[in-house]
C-alpha atoms as a PDB file:
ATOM      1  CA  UNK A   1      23.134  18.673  -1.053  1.00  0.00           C
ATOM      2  CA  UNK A   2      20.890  17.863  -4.170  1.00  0.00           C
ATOM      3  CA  UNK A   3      17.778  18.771  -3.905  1.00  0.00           C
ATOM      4  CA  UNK A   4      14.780  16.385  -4.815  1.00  0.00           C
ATOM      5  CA  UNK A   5      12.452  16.433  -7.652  1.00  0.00           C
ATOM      6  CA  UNK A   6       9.008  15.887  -8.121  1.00  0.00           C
ATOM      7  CA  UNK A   7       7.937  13.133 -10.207  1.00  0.00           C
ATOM      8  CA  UNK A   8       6.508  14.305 -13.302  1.00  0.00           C
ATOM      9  CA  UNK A   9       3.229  13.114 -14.661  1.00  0.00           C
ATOM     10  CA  UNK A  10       4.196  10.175 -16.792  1.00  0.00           C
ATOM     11  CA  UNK A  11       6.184   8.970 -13.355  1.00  0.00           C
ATOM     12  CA  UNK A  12       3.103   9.268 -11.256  1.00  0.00           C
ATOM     13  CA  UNK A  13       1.303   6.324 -10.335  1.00  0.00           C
ATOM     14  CA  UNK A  14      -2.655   6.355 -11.674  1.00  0.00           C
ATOM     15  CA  UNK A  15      -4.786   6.480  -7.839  1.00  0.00           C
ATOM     16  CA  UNK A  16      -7.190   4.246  -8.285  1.00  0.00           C
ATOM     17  CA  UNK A  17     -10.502   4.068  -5.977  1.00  0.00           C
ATOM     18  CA  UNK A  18     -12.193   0.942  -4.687  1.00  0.00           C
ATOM     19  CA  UNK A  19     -16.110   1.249  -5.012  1.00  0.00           C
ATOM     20  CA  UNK A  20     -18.198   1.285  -1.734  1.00  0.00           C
ATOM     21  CA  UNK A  21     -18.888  -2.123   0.074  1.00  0.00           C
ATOM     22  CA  UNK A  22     -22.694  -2.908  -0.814  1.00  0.00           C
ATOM     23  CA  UNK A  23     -25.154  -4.334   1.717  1.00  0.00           C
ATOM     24  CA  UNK A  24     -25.628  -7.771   1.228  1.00  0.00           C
ATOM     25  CA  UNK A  25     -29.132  -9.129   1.284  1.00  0.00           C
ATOM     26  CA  UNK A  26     -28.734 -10.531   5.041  1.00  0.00           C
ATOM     27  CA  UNK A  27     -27.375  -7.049   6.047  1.00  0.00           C
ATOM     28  CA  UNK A  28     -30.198  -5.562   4.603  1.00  0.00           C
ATOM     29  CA  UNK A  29     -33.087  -7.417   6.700  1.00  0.00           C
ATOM     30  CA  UNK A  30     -31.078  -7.102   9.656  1.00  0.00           C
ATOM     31  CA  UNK A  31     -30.641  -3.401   9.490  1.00  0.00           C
ATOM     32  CA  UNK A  32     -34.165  -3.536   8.138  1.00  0.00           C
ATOM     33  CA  UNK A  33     -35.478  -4.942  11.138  1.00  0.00           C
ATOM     34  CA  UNK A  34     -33.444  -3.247  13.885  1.00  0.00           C
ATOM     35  CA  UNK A  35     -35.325  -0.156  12.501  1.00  0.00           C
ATOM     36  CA  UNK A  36     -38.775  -1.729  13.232  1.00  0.00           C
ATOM     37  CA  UNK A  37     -38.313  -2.762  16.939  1.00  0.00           C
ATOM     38  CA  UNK A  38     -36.993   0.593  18.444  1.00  0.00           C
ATOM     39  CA  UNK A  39     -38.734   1.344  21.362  1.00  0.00           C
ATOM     40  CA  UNK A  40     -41.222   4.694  21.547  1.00  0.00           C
ATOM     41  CA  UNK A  41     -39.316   7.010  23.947  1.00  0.00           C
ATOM     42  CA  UNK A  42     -41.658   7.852  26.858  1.00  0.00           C
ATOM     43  CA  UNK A  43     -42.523  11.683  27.177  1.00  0.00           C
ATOM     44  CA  UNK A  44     -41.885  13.741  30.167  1.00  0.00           C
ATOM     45  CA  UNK A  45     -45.623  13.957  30.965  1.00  0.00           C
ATOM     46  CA  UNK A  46     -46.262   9.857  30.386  1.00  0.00           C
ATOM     47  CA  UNK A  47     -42.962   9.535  33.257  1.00  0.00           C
ATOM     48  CA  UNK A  48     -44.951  12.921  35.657  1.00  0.00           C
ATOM     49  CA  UNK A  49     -48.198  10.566  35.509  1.00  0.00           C
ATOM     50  CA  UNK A  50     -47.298   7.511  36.213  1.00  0.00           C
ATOM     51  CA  UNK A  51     -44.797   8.648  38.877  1.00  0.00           C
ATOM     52  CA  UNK A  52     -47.791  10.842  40.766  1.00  0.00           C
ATOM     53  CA  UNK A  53     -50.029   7.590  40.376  1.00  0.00           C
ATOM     54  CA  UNK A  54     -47.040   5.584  42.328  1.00  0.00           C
ATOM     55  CA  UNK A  55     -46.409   8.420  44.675  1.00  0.00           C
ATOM     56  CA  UNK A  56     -50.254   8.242  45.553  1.00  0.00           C
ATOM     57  CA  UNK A  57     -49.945   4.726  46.135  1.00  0.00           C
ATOM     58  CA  UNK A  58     -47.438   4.891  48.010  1.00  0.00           C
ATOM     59  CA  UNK A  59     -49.464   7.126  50.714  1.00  0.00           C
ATOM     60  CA  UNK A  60     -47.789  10.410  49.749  1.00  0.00           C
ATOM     61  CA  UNK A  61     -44.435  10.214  52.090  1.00  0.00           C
ATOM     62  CA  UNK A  62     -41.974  13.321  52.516  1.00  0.00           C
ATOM     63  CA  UNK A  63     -38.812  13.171  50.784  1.00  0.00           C
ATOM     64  CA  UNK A  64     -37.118  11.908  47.727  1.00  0.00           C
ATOM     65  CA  UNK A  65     -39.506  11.596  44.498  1.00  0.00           C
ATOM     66  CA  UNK A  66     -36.722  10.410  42.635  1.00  0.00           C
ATOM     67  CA  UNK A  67     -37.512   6.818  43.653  1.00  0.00           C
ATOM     68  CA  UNK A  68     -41.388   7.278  41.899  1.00  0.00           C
ATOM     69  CA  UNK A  69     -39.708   8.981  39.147  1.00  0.00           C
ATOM     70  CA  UNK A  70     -37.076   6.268  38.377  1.00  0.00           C
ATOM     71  CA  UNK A  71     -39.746   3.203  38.889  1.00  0.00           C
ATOM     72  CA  UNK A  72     -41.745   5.447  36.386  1.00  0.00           C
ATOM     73  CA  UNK A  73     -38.831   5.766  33.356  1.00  0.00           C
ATOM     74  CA  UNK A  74     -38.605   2.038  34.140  1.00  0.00           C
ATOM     75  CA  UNK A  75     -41.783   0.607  33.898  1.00  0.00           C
ATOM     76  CA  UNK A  76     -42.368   2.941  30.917  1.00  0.00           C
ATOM     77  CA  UNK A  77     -39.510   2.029  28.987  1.00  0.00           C
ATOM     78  CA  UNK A  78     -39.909  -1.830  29.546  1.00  0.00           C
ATOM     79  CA  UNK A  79     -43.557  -1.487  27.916  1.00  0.00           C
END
């Protein structure tokens, strides 16, 4: 069985590269402007606050403070 070759240099086909997509100016704003309305991430102390304040309101029951936790992350992340 013959065996193969490599093609030598002058046989080789020249890679060529395609340069990078650019933004185009309507790209740009949008990008732009998602970047400005991103939403502050409320802090584990804002969410222990707010969720003691509704916990108080609520008369201080027994059992799960998940429910004043979750209306807290909620109310603080819709601000």
């Amino acid at each position: 069985m013959p065996t193969r070759k490599s093609p030598t240099s002058a046989e080789k086909k020249p890679t060529t590269r395609k340069a990078p997509a650019r933004k185009t100016a309507q790209a740009a704003a949008v990008s732009a402007a998602d970047s400005v309305v991103t939403k502050p991430v409320p802090t584990h102390e804002e969410v222990a606050l707010l969720a003691v304040q509704f916990w108080n309101e609520r008369g201080r029951p027994f059992g799960s403070p998940e429910v004043d936790w979750y209306r807290a992350e909620e109310t603080l992340q819709a601000a």
